[in-house]
Protein backbone atom coordinates (compact mmCIF):
# COMPACT_ATOMS: atom_id res chain seq x y z
CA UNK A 1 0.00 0.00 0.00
CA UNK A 2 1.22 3.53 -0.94
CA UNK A 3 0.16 7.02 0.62
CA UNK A 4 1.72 10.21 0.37
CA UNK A 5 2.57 12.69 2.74
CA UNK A 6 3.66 16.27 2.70
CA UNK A 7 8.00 16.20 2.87
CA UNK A 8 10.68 18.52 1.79
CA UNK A 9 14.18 18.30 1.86
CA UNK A 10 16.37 20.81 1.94
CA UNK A 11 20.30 21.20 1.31
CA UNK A 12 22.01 22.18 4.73
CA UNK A 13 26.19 22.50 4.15
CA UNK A 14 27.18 19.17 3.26
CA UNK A 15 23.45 17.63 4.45
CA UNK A 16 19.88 17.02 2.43
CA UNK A 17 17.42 17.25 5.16
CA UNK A 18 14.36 15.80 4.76
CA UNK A 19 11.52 16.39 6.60
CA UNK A 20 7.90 15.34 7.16
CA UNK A 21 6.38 18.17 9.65
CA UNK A 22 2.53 17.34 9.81
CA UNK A 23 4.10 14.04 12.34
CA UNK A 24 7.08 15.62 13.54
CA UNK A 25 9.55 12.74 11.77
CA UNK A 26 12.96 14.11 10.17
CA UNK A 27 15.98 12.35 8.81
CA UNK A 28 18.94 12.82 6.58
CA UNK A 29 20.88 11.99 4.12
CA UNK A 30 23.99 12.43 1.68
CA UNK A 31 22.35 12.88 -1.70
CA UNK A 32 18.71 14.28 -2.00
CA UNK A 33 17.55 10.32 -2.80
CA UNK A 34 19.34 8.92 0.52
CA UNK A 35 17.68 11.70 2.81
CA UNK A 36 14.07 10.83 0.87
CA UNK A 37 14.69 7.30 1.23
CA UNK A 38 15.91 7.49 4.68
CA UNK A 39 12.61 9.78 5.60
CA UNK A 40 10.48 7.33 4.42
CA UNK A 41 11.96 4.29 6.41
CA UNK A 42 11.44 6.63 9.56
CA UNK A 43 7.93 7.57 8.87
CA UNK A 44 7.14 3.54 8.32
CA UNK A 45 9.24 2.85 11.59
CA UNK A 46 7.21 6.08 13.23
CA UNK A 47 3.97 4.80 12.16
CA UNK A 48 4.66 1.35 12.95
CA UNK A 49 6.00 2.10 16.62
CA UNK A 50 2.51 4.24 16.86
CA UNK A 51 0.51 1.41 15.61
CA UNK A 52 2.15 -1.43 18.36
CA UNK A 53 1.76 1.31 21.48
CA UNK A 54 -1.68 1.23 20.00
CA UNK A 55 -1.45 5.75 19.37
CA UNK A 56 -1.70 5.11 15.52
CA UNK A 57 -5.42 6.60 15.40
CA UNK A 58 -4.54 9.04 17.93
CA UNK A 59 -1.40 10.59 16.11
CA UNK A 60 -3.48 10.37 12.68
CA UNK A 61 -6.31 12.06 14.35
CA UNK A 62 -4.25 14.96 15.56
CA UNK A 63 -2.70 15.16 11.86
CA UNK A 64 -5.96 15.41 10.36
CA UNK A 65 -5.20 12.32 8.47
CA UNK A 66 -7.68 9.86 7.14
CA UNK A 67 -7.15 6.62 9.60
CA UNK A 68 -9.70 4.14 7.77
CA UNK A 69 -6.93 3.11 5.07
CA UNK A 70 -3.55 3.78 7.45
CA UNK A 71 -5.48 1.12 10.16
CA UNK A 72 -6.96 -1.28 7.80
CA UNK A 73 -3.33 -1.77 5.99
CA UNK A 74 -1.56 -2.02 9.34
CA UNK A 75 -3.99 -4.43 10.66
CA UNK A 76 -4.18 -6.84 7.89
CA UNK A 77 0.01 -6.52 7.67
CA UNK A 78 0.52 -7.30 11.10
CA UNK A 79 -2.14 -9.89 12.31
């Protein structure tokens, strides 16, 4: 399953720093294409983490995210 979120990366001195603020979950990265890849292996770890200390819906909820498709896809990936 694939959904987007809003990221941007930005070039900091030697850096790309990429950055997903509507959850709060940065990373960072040598080329641009490390620091997106890299963001997107913390967001899944983020939202996974979220989703076993059972705050997925919560943190969704507070992003003003749509949870029906986020929960269904962790549920039937995990169980």
């Amino acid at each position: 399953m694939e959904f987007k979120l809003p990221a941007q990366v930005r070039k900091k001195g030697k850096w790309f720093i990429s950055s997903c603020n509507l959850l709060d979950v940065h990373s960072q990265g040598h080329t641009r294409d490390q620091a997106e890849r890299n963001l997107k292996d913390a967001l899944a770890t983020f939202l996974l983490s979220c989703y076993e200390r059972g705050t997925l819906e919560i943190v969704l909820r507070e992003a003003d995210l749509e949870l029906t498709h986020l929960l269904n896809h962790f549920e039937r990936n995990l169980l």
